[in-house]
C-alpha atoms as a PDB file:
ATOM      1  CA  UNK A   1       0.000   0.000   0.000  1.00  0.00           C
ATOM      2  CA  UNK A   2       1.306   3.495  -0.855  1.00  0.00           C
ATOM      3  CA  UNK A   3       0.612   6.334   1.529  1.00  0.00           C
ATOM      4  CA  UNK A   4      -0.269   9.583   0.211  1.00  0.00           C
ATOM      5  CA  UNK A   5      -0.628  13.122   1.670  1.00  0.00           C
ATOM      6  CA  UNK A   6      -1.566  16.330   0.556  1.00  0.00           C
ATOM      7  CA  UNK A   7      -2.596  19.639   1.288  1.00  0.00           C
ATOM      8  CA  UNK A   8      -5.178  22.382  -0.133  1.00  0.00           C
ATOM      9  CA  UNK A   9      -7.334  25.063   0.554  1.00  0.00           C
ATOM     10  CA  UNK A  10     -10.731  25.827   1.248  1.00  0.00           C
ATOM     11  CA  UNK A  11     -11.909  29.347   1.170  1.00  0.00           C
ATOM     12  CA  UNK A  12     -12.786  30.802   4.565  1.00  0.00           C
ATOM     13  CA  UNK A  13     -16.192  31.086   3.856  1.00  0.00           C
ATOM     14  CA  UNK A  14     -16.961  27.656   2.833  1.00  0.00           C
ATOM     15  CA  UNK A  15     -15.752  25.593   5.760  1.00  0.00           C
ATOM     16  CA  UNK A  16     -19.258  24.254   6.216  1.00  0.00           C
ATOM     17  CA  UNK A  17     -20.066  24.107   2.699  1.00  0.00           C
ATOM     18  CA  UNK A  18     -16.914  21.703   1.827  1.00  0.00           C
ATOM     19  CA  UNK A  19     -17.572  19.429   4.674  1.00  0.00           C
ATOM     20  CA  UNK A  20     -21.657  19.487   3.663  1.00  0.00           C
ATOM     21  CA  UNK A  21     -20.636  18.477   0.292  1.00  0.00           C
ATOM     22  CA  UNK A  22     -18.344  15.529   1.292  1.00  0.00           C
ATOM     23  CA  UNK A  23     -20.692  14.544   4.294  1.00  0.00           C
ATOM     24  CA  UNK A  24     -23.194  13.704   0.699  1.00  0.00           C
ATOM     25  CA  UNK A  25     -20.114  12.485  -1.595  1.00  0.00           C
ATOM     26  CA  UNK A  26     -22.263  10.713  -4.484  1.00  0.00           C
ATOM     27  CA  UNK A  27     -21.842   6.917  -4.138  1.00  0.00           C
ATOM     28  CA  UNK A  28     -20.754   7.302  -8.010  1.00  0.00           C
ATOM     29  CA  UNK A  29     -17.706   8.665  -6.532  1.00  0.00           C
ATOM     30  CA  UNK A  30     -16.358   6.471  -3.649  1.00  0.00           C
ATOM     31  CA  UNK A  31     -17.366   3.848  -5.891  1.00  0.00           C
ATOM     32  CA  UNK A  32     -14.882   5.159  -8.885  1.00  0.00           C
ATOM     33  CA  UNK A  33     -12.118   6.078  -5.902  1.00  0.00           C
ATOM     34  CA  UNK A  34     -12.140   2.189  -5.078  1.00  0.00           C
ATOM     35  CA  UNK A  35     -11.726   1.738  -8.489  1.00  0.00           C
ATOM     36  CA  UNK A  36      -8.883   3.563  -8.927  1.00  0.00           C
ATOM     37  CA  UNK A  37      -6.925   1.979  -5.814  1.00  0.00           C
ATOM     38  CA  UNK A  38      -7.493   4.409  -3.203  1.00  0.00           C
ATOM     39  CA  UNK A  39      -8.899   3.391   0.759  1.00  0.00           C
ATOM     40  CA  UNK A  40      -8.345   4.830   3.969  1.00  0.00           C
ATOM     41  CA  UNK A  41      -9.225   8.130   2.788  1.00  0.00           C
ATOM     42  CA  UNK A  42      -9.415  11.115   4.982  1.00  0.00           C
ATOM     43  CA  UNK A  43      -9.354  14.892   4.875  1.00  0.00           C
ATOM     44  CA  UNK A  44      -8.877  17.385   7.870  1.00  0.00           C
ATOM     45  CA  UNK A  45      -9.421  21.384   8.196  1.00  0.00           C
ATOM     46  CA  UNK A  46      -7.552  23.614  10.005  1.00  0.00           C
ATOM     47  CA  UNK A  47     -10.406  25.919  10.622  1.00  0.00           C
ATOM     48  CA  UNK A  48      -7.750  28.745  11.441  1.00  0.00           C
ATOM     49  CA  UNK A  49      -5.837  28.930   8.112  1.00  0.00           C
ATOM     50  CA  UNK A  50      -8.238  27.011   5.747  1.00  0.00           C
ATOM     51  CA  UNK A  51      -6.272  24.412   4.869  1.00  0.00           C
ATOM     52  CA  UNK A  52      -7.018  20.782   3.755  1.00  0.00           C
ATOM     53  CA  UNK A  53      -4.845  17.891   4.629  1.00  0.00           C
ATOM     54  CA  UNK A  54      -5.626  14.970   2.792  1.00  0.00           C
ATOM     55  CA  UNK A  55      -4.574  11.524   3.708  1.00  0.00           C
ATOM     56  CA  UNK A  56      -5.369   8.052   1.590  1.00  0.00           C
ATOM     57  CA  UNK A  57      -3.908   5.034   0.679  1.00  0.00           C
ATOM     58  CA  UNK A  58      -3.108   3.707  -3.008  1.00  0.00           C
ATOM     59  CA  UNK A  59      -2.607   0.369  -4.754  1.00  0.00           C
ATOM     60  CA  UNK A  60      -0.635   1.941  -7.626  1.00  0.00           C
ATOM     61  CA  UNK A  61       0.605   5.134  -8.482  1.00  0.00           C
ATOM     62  CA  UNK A  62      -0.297   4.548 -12.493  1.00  0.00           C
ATOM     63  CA  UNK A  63      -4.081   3.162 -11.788  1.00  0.00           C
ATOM     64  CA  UNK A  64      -4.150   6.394  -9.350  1.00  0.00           C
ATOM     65  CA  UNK A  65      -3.272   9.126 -12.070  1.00  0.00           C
ATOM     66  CA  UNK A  66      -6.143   7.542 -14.300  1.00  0.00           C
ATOM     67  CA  UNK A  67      -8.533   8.829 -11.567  1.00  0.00           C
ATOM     68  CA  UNK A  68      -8.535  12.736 -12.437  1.00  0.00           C
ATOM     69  CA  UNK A  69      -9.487  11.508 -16.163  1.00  0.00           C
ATOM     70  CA  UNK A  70     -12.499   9.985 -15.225  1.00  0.00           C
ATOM     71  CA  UNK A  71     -15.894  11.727 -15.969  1.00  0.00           C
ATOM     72  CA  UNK A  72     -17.171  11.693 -12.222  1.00  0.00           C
ATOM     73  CA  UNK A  73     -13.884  12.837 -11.174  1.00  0.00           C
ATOM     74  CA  UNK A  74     -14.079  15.790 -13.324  1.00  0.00           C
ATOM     75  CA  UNK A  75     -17.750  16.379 -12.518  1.00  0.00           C
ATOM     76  CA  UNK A  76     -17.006  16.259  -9.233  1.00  0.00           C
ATOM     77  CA  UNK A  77     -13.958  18.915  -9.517  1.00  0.00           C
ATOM     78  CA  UNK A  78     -16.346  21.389 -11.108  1.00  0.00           C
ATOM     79  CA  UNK A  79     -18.735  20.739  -8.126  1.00  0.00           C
ATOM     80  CA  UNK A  80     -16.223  21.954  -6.065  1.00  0.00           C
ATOM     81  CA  UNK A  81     -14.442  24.427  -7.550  1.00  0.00           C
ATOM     82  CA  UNK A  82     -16.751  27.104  -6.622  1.00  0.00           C
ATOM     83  CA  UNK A  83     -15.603  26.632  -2.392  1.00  0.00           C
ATOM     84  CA  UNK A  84     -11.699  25.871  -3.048  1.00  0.00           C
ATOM     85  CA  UNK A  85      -8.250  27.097  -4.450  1.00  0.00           C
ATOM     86  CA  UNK A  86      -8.457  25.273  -7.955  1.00  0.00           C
ATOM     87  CA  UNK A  87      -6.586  25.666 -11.357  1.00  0.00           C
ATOM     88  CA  UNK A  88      -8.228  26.690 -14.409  1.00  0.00           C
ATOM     89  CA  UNK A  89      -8.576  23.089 -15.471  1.00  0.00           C
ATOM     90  CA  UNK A  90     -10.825  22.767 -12.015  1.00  0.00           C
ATOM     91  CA  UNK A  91      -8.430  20.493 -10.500  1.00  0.00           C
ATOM     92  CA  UNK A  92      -7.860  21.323  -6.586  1.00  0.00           C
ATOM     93  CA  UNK A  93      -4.596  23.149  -6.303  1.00  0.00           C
ATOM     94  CA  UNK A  94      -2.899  20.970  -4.405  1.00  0.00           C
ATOM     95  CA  UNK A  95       0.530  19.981  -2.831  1.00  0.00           C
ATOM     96  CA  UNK A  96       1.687  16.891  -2.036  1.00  0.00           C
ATOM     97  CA  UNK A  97       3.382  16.393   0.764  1.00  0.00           C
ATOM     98  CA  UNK A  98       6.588  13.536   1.585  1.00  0.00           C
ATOM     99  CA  UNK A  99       6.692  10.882   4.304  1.00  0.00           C
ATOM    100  CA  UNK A 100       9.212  11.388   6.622  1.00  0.00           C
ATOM    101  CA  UNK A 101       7.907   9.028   9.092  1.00  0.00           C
ATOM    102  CA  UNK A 102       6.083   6.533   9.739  1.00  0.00           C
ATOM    103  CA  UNK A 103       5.231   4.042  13.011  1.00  0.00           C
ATOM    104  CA  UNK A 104       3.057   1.095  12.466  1.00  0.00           C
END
């Protein structure tokens, strides 16, 4: 399993909106995340600066990258571009972050 980690940002404004909009993530969705390889998927807000820190876990790194070309995947960045940081392509701006440890 391959961890991954990432951070983003929510605008200040939409705290509740974000975590509305995840708390009703279309079964279409997880279902298409499974898919692709990814489990153990979590995101947490720091209410005080607005950022996202995303956490999940991936079978492969190739199968993985497939996942932003999906149709539901890009449905569901449009869907939430209006309450984050995205690019122009409505991706999340994002930053991934590197393991530097790890206990299991």
């Amino acid at each position: 399993m391959i961890r991954k980690a990432f951070i983003m940002t929510v605008y200040p404004d939409m705290h509740e909106e974000y975590e509305k909009r995840h708390n009703e993530i279309w079964p279409e969705m997880v279902e298409e995340l499974h898919r692709h390889g990814a489990s153990n998927y979590s995101i947490f807000l720091d209410k005080e600066t607005s950022k996202l820190f995303g956490y999940l876990e991936i079978e492969d790194e190739k199968k993985w990258n497939q996942m932003a070309k999906t149709e539901i995947n890009q449905k569901w960045w449009a869907f939430m571009e209006s309450v984050m940081e995205t690019h122009p392509d409505e991706s999340p701006v994002s930053v991934d972050l590197k393991e530097v440890f790890h206990m299991d």
